[in-house]
C-alpha atoms as a PDB file:
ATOM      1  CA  UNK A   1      46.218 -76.016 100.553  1.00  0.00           C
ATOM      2  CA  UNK A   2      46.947 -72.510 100.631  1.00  0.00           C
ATOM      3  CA  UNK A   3      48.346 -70.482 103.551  1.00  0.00           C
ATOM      4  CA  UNK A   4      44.594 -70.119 105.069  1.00  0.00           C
ATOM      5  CA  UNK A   5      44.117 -73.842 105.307  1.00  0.00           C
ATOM      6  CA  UNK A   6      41.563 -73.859 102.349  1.00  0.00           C
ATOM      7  CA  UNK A   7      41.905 -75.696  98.939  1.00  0.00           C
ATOM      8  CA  UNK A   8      43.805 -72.802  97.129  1.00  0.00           C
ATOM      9  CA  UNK A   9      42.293 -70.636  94.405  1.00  0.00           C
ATOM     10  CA  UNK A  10      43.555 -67.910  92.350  1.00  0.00           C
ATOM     11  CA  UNK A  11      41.488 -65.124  94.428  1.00  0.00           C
ATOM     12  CA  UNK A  12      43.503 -65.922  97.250  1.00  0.00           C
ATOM     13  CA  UNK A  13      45.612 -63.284  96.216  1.00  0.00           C
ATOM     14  CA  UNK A  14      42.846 -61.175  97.440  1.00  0.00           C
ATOM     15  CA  UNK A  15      42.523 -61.972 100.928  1.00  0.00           C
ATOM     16  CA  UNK A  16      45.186 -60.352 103.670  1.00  0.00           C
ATOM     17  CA  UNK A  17      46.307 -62.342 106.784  1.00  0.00           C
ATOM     18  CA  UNK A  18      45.119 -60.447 108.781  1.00  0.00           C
ATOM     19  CA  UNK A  19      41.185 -60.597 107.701  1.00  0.00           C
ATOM     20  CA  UNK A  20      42.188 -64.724 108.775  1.00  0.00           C
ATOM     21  CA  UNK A  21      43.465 -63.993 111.402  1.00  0.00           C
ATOM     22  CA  UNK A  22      41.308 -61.386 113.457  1.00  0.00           C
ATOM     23  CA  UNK A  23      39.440 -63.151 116.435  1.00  0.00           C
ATOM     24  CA  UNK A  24      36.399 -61.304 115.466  1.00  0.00           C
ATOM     25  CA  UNK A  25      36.113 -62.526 111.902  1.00  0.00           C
ATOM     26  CA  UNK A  26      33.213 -65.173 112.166  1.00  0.00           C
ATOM     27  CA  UNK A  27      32.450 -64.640 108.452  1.00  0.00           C
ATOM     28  CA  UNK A  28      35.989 -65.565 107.351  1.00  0.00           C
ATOM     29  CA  UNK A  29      35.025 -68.129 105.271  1.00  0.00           C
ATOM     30  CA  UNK A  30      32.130 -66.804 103.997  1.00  0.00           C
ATOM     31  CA  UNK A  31      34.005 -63.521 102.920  1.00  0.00           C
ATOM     32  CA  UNK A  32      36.447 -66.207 100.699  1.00  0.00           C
ATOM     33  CA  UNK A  33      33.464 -67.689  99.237  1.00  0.00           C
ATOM     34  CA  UNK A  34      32.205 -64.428  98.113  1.00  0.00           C
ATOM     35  CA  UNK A  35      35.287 -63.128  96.774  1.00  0.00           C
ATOM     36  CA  UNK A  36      35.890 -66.854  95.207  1.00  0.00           C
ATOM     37  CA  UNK A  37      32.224 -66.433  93.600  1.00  0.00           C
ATOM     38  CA  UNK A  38      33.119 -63.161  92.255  1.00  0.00           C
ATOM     39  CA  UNK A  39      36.764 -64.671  90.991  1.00  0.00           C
ATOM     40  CA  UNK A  40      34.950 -67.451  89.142  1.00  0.00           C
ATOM     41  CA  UNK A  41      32.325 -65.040  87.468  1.00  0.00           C
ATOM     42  CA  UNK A  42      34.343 -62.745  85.966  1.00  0.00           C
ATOM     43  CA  UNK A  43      36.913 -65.251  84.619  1.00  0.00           C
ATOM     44  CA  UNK A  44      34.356 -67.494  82.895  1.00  0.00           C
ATOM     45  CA  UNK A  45      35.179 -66.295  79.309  1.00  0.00           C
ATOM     46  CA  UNK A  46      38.534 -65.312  77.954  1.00  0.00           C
ATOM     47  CA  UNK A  47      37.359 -61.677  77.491  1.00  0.00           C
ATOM     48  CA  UNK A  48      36.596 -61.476  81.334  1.00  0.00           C
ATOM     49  CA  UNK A  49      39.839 -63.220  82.421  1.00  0.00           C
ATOM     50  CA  UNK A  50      41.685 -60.160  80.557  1.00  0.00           C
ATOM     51  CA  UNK A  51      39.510 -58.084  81.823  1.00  0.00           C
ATOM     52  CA  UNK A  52      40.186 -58.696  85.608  1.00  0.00           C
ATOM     53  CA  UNK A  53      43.941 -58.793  84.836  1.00  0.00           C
ATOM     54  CA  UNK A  54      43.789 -55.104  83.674  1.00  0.00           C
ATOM     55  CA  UNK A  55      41.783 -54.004  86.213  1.00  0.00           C
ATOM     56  CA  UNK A  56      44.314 -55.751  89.062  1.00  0.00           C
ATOM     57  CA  UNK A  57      46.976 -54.497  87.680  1.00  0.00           C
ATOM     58  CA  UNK A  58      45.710 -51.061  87.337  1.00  0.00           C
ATOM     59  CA  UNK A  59      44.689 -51.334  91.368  1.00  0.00           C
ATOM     60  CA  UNK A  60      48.214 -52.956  92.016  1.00  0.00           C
ATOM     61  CA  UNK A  61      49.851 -49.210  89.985  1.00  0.00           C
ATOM     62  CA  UNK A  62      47.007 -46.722  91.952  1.00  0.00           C
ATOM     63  CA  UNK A  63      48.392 -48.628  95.160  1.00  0.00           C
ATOM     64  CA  UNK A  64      52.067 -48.472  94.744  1.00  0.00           C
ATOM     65  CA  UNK A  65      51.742 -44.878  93.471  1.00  0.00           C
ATOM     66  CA  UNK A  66      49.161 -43.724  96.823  1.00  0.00           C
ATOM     67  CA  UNK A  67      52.426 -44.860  98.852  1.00  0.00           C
ATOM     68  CA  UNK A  68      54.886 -43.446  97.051  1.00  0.00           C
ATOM     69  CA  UNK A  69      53.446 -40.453  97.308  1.00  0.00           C
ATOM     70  CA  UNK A  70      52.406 -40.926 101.082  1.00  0.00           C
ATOM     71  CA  UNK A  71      56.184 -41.761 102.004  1.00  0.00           C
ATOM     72  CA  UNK A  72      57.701 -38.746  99.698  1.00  0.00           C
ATOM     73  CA  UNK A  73      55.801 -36.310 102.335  1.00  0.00           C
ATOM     74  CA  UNK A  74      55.732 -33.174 102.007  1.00  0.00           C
ATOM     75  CA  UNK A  75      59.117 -33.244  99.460  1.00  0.00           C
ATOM     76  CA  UNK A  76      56.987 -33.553  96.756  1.00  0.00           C
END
């Protein structure tokens, strides 16, 4: 089980606690399915699977640079 009490998947890497966690979020589950759909499509063949690994990682470098930059303020 992963942390959102579902059968864990490698998307789940994906979703934020607090998307689970909202009070409001009726389509909770629905949203995992999605993004689990999506996972499963793009991983189906080797080239895909590489694929989606560049493209997260590239995300995960945009990301840590956007707040690097955001908490350097105005000194940069």
């Amino acid at each position: 089980m992963n942390w959102f009490g579902m059968e864990s998947h490698p998307s789940d890497c994906l979703i934020h606690w607090a998307e689970a966690t909202f009070p409001h979020r009726k389509d909770f589950k629905a949203k995992v399915a999605q993004v689990r759909a999506d996972w499963d499509l793009l991983t189906a063949t080797d080239a895909g699977k590489v694929a989606l690994t560049r493209l997260l990682q590239e995300q995960h470098n945009k990301t840590a640079a956007d707040v690097t930059e955001n908490d350097a303020g105005a000194s940069i």
